[in-house]
PDB file of N, CA and C in Angstrom:
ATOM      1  N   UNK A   1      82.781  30.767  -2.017  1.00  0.00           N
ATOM      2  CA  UNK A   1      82.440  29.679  -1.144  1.00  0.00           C
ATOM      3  C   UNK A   1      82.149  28.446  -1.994  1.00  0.00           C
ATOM      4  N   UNK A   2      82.872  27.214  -1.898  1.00  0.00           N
ATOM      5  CA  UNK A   2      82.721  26.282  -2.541  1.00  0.00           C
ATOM      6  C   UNK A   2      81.643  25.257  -1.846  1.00  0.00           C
ATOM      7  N   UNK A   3      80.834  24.575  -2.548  1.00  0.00           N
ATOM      8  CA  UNK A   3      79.516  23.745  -2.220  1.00  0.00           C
ATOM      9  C   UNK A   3      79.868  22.515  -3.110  1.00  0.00           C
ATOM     10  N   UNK A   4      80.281  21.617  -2.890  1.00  0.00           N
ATOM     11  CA  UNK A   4      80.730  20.099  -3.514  1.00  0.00           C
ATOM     12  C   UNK A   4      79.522  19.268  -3.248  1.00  0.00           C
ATOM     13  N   UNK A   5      79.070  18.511  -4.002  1.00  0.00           N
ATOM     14  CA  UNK A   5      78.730  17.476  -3.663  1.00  0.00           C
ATOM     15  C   UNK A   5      79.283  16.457  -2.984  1.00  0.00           C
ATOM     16  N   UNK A   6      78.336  15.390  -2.339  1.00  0.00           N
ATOM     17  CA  UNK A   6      78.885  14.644  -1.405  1.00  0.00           C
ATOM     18  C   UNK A   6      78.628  13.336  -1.203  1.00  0.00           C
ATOM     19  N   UNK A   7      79.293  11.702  -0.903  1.00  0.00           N
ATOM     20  CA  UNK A   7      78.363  10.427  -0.840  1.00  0.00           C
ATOM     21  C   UNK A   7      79.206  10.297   0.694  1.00  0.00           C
ATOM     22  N   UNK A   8      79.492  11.104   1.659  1.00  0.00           N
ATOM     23  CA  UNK A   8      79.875  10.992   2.964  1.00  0.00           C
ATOM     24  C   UNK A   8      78.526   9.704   3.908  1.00  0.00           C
ATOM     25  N   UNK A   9      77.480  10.028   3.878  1.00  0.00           N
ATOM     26  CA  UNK A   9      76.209   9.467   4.689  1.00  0.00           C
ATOM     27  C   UNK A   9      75.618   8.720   3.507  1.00  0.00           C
ATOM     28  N   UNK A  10      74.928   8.112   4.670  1.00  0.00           N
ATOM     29  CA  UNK A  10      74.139   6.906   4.715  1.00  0.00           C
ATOM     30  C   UNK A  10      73.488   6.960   5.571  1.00  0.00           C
ATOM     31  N   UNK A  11      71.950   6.419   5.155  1.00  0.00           N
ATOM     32  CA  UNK A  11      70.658   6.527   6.057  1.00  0.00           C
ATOM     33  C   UNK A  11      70.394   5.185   6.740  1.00  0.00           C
ATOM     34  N   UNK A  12      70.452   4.813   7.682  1.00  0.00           N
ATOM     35  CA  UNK A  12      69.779   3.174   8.121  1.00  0.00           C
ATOM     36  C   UNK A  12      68.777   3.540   9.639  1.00  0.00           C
ATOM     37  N   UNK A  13      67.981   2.310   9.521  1.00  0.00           N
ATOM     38  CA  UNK A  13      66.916   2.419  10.847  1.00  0.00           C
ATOM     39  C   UNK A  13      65.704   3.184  10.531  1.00  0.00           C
ATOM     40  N   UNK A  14      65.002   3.636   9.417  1.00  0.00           N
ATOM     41  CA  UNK A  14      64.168   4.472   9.246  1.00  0.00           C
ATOM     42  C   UNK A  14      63.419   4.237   9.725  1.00  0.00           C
ATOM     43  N   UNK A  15      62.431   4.856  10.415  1.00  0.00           N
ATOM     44  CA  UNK A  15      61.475   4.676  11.877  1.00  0.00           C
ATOM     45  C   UNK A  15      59.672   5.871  11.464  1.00  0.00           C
ATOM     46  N   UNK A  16      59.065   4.675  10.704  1.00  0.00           N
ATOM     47  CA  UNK A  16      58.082   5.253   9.793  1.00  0.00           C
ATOM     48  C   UNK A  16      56.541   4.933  10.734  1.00  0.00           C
ATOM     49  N   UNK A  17      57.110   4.123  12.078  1.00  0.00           N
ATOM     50  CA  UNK A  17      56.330   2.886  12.620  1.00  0.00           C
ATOM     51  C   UNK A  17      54.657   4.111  13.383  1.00  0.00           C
ATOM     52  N   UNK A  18      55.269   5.019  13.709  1.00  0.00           N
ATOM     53  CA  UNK A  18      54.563   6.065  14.761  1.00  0.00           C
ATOM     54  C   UNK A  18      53.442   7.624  13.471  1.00  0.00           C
ATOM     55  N   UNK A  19      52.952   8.329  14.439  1.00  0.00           N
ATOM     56  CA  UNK A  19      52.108   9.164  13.117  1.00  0.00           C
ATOM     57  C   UNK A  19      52.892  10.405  13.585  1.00  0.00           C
ATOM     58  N   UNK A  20      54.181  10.293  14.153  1.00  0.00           N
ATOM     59  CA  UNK A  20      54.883  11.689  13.856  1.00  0.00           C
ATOM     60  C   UNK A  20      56.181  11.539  12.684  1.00  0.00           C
ATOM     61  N   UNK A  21      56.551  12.881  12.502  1.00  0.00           N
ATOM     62  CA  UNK A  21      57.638  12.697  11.676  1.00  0.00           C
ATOM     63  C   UNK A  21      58.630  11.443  11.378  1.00  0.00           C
ATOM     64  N   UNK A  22      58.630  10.921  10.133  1.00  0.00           N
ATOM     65  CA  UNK A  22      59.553   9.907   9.667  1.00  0.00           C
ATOM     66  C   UNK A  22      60.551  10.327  10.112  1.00  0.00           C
ATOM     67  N   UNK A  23      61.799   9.253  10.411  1.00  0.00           N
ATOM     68  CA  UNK A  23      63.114  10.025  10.657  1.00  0.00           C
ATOM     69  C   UNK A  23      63.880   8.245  10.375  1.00  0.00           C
ATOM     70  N   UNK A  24      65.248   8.581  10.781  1.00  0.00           N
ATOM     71  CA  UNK A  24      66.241   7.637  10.036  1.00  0.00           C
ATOM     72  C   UNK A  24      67.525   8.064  11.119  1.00  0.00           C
ATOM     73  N   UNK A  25      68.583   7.260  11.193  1.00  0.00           N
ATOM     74  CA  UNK A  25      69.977   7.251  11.581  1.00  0.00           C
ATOM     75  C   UNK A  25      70.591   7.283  10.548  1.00  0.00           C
ATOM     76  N   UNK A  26      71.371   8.734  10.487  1.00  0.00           N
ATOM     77  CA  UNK A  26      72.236   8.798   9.347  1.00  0.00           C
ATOM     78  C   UNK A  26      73.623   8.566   9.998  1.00  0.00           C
ATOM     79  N   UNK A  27      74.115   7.873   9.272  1.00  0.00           N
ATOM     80  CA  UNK A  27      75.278   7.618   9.617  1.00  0.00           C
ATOM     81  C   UNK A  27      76.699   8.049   8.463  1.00  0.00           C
ATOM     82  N   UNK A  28      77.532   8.688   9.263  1.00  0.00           N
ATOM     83  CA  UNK A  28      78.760   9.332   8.298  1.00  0.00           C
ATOM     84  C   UNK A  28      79.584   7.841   7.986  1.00  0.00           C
ATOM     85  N   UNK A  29      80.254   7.605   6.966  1.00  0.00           N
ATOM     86  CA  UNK A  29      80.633   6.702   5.917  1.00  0.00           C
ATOM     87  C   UNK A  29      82.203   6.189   6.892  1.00  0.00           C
ATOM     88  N   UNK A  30      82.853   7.462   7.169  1.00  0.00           N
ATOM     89  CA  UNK A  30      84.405   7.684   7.313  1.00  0.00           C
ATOM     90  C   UNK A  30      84.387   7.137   8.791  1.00  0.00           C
ATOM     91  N   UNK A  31      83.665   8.374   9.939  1.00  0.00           N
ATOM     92  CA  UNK A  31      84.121   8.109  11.200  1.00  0.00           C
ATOM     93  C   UNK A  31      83.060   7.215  12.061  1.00  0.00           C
ATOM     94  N   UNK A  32      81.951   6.922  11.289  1.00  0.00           N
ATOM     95  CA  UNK A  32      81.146   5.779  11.998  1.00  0.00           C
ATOM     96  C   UNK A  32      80.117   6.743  12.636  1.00  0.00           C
ATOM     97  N   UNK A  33      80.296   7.889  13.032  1.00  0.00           N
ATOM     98  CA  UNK A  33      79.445   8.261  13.851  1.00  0.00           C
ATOM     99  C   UNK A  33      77.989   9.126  13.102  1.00  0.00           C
ATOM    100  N   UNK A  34      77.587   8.705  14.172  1.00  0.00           N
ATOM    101  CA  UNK A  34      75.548   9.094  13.645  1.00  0.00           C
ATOM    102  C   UNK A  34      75.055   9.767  13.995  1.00  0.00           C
ATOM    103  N   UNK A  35      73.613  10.041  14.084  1.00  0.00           N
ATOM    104  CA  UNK A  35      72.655  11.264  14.401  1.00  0.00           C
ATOM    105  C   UNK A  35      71.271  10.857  14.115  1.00  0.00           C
ATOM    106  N   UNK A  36      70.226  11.353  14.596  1.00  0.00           N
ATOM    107  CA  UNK A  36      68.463  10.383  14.391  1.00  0.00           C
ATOM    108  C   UNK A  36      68.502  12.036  14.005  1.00  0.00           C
ATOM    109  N   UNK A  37      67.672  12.249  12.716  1.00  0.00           N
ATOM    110  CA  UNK A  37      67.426  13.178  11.963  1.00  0.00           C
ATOM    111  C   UNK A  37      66.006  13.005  10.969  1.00  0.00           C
ATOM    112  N   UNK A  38      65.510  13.819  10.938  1.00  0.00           N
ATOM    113  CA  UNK A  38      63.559  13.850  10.387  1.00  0.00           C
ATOM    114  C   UNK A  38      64.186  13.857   9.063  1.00  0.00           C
ATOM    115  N   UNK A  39      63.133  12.634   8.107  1.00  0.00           N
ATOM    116  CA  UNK A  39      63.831  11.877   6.799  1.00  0.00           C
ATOM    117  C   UNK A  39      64.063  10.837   6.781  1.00  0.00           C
ATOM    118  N   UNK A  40      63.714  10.269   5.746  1.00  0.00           N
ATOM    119  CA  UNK A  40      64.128   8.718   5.486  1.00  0.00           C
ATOM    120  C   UNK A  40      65.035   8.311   4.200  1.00  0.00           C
ATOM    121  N   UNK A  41      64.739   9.175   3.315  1.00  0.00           N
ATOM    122  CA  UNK A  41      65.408   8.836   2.132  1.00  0.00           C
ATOM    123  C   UNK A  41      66.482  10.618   2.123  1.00  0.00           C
ATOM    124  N   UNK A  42      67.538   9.934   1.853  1.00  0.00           N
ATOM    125  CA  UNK A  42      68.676  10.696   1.447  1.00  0.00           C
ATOM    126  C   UNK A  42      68.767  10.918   0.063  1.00  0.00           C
ATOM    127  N   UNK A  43      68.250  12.488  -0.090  1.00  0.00           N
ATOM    128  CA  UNK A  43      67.911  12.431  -1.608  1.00  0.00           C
ATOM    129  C   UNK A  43      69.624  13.307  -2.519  1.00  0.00           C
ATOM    130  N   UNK A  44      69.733  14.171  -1.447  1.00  0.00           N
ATOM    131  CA  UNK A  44      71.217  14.475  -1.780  1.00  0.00           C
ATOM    132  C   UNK A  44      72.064  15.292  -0.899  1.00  0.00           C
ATOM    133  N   UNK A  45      73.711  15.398  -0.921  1.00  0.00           N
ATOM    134  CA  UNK A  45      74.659  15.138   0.084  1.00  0.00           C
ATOM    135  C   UNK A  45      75.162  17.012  -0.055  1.00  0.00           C
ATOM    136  N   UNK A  46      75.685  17.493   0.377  1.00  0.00           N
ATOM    137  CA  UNK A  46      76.522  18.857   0.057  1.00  0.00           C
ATOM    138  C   UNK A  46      77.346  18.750   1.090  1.00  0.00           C
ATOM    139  N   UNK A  47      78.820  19.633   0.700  1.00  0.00           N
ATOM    140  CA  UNK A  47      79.702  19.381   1.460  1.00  0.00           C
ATOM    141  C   UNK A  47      80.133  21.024   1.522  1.00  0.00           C
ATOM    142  N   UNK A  48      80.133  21.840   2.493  1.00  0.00           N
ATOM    143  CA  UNK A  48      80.079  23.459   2.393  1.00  0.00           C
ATOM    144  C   UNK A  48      81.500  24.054   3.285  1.00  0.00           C
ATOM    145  N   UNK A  49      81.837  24.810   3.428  1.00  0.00           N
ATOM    146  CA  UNK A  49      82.758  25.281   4.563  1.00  0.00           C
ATOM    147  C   UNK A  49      82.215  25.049   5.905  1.00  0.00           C
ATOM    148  N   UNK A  50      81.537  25.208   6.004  1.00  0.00           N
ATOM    149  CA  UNK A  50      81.168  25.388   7.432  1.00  0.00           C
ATOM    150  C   UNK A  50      80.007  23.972   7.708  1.00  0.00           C
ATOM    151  N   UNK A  51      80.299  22.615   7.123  1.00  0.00           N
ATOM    152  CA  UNK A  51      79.774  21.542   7.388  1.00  0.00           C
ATOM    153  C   UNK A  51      78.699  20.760   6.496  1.00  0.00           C
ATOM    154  N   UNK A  52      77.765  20.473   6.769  1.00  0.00           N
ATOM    155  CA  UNK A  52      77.203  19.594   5.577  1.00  0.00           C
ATOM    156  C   UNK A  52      75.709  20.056   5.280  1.00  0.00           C
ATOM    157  N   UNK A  53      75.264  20.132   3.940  1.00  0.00           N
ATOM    158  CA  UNK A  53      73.838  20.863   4.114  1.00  0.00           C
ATOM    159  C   UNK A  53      73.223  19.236   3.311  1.00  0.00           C
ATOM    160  N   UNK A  54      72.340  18.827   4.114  1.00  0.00           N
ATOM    161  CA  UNK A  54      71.309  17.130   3.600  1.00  0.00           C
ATOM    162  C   UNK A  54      70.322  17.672   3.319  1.00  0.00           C
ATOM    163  N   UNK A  55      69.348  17.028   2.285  1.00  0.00           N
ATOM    164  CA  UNK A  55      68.339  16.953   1.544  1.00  0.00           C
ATOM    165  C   UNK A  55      67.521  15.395   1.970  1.00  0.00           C
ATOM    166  N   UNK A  56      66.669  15.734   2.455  1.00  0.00           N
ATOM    167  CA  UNK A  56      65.827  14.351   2.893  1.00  0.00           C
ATOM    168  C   UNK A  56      64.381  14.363   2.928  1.00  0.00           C
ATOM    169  N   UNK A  57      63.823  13.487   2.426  1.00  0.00           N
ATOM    170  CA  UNK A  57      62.273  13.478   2.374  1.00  0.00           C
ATOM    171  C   UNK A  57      61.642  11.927   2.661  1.00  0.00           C
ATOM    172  N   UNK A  58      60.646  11.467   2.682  1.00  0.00           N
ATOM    173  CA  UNK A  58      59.910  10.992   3.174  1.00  0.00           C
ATOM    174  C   UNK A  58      59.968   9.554   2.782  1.00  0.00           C
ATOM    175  N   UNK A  59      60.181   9.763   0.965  1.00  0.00           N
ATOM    176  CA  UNK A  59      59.768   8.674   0.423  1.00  0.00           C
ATOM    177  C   UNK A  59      58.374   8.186   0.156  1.00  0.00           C
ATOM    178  N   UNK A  60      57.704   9.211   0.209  1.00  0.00           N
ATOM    179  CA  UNK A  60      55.984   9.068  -0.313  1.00  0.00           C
ATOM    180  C   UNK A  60      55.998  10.508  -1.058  1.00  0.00           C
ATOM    181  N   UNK A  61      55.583  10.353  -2.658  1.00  0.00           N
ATOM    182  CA  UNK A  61      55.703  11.292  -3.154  1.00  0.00           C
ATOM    183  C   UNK A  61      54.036  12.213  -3.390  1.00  0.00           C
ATOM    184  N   UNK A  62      53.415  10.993  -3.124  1.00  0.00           N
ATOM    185  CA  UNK A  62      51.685  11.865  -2.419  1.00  0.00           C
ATOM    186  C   UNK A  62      51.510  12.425  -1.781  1.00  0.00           C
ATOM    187  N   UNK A  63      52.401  12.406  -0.835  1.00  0.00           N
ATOM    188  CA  UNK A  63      52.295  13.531   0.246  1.00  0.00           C
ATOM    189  C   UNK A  63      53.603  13.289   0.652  1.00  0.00           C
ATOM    190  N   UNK A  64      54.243  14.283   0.098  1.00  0.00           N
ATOM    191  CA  UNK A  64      56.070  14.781   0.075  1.00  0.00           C
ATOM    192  C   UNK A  64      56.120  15.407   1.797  1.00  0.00           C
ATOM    193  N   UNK A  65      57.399  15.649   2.108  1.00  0.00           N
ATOM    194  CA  UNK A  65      57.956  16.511   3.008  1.00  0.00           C
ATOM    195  C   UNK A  65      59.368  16.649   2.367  1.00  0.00           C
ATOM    196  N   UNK A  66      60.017  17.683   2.218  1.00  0.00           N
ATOM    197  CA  UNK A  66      61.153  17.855   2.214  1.00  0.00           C
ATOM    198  C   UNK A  66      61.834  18.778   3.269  1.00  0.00           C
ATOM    199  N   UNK A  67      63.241  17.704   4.120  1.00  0.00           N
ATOM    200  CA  UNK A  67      64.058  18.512   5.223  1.00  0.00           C
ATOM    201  C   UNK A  67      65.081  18.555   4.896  1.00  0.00           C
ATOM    202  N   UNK A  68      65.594  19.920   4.897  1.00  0.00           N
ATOM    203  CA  UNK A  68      67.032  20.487   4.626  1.00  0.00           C
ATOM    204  C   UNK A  68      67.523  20.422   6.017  1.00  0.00           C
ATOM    205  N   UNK A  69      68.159  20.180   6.253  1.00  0.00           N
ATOM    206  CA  UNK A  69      69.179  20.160   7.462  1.00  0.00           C
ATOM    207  C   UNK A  69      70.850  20.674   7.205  1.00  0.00           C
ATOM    208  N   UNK A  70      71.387  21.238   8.209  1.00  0.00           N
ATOM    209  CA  UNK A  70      72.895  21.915   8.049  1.00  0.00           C
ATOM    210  C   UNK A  70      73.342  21.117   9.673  1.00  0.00           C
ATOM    211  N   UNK A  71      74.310  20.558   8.921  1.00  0.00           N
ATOM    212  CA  UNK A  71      75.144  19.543  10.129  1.00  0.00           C
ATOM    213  C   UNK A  71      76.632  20.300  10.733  1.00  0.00           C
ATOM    214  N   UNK A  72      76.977  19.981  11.475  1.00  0.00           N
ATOM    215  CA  UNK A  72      78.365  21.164  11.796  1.00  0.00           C
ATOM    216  C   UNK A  72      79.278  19.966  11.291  1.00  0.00           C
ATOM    217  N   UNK A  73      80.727  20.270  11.051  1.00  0.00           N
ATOM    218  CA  UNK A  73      81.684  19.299  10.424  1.00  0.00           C
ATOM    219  C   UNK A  73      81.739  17.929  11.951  1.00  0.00           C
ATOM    220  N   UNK A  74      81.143  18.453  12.952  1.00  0.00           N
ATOM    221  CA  UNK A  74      81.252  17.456  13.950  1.00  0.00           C
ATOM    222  C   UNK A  74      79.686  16.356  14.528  1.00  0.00           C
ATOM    223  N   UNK A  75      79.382  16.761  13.306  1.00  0.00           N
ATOM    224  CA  UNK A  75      77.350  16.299  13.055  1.00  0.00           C
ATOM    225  C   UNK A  75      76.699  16.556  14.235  1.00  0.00           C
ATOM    226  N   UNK A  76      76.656  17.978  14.682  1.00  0.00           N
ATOM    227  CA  UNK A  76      75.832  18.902  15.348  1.00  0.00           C
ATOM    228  C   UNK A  76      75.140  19.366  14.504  1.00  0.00           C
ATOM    229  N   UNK A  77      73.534  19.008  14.911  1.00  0.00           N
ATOM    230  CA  UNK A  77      72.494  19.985  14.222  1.00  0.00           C
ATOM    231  C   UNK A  77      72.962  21.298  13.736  1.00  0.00           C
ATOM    232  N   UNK A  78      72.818  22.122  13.268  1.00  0.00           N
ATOM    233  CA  UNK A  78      73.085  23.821  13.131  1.00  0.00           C
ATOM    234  C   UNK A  78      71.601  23.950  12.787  1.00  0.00           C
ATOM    235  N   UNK A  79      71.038  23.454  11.857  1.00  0.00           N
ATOM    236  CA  UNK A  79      70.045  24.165  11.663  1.00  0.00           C
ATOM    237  C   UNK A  79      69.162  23.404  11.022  1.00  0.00           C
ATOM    238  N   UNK A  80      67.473  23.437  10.963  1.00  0.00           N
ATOM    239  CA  UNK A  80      66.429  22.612   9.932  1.00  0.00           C
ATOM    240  C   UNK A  80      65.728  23.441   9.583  1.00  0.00           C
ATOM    241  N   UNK A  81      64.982  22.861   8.489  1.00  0.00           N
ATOM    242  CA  UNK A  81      63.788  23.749   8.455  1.00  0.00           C
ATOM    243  C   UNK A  81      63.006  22.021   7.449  1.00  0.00           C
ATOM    244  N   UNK A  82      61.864  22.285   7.481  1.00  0.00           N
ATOM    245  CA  UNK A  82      60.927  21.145   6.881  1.00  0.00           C
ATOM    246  C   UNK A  82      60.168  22.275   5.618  1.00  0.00           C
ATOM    247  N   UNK A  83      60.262  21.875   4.627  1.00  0.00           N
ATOM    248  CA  UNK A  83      59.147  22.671   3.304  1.00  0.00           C
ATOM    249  C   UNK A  83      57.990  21.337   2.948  1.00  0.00           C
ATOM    250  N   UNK A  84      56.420  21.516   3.214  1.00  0.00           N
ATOM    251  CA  UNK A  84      55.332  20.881   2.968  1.00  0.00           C
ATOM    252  C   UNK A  84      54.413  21.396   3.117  1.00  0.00           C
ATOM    253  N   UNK A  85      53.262  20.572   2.680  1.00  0.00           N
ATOM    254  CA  UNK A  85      51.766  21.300   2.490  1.00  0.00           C
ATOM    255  C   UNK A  85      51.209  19.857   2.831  1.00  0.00           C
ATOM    256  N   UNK A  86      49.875  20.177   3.413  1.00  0.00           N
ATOM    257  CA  UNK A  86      48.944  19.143   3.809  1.00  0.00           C
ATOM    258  C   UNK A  86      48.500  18.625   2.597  1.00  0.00           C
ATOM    259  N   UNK A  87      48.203  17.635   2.160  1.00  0.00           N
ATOM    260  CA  UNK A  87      47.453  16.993   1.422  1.00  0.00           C
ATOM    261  C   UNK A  87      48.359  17.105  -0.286  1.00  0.00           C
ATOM    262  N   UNK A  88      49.426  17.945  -0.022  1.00  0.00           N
ATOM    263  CA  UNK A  88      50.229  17.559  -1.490  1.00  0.00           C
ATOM    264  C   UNK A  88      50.937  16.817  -1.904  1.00  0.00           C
ATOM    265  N   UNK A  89      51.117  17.004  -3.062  1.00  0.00           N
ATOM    266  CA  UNK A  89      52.324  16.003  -3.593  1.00  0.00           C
ATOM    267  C   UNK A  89      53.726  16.931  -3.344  1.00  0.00           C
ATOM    268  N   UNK A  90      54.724  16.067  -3.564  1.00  0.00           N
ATOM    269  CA  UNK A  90      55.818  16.673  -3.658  1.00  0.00           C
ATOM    270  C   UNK A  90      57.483  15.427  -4.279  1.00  0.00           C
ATOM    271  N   UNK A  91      58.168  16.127  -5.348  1.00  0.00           N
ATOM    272  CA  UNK A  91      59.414  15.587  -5.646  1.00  0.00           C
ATOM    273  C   UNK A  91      60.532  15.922  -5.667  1.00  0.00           C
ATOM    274  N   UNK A  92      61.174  15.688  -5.330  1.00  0.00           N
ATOM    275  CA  UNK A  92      62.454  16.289  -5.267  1.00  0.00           C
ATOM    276  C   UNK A  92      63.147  15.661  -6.447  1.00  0.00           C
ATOM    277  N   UNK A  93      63.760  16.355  -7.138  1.00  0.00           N
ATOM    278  CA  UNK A  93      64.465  16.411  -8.826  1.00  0.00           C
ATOM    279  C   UNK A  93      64.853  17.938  -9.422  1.00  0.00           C
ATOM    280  N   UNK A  94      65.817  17.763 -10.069  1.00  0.00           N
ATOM    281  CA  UNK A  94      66.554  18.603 -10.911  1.00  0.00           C
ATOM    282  C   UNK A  94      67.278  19.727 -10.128  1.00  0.00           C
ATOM    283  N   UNK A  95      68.179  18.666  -9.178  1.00  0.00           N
ATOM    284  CA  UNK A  95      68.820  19.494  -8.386  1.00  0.00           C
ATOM    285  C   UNK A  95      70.003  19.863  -8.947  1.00  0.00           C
ATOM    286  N   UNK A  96      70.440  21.641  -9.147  1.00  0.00           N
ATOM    287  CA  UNK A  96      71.730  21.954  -9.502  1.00  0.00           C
ATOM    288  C   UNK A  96      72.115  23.345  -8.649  1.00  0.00           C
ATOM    289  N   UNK A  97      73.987  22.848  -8.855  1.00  0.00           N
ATOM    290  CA  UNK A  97      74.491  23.555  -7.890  1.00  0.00           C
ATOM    291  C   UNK A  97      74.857  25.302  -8.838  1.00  0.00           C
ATOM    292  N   UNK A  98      74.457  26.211  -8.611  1.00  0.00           N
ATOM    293  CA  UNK A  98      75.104  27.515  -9.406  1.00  0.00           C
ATOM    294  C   UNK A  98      76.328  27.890  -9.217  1.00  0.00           C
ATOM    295  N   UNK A  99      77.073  28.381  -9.315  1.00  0.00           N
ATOM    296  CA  UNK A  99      77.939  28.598  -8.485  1.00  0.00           C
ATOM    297  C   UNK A  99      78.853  29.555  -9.547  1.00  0.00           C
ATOM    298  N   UNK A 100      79.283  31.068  -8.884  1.00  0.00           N
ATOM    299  CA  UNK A 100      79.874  32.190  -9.633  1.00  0.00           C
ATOM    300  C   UNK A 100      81.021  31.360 -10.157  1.00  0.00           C
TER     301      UNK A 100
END
């Protein structure tokens, strides 16, 4: 199974204004079309068989959130999950792909 990296998206509209989850309009590069997704900063892109896996966090590294999200090739949710802790820090760095 091949996992490529990816510069398909782009984040605009980040919507930090409220005390629930940050979130952003990501928008795909090629066909224009978008999605409002929890995240503000697009930290990195993957491009998989079965659609796109995003890396997104907050942009406050005092108190991190990081959301993985899996997009379908037609930017249908498939799946999230959020990794955080109250009151921590958190960075996202030294991301690498393994691959047999």
């Amino acid at each position: 199974m091949d996992i490529l990296e990816s510069t398909e998206f782009e984040t605009l509209d980040t919507d930090n204004s409220d005390a629930g989850i940050p979130s952003c309009r990501l928008v795909h590069k090629i066909t224009g079309k978008s999605i409002s997704i929890a995240g503000c900063v697009l930290e990195k892109q993957l491009k998989t068989p079965i659609g796109h896996l995003l890396f997104l966090t907050e942009g406050n590294p005092y108190e991190e959130a990081l959301y993985i999200h899996l997009l379908g090739s037609d930017l249908i949710l498939l799946d999230s999950i959020e990794i955080s802790a109250n009151y921590r820090s958190g960075l996202f760095r030294n991301f690498k792909i393994n691959q047999p």
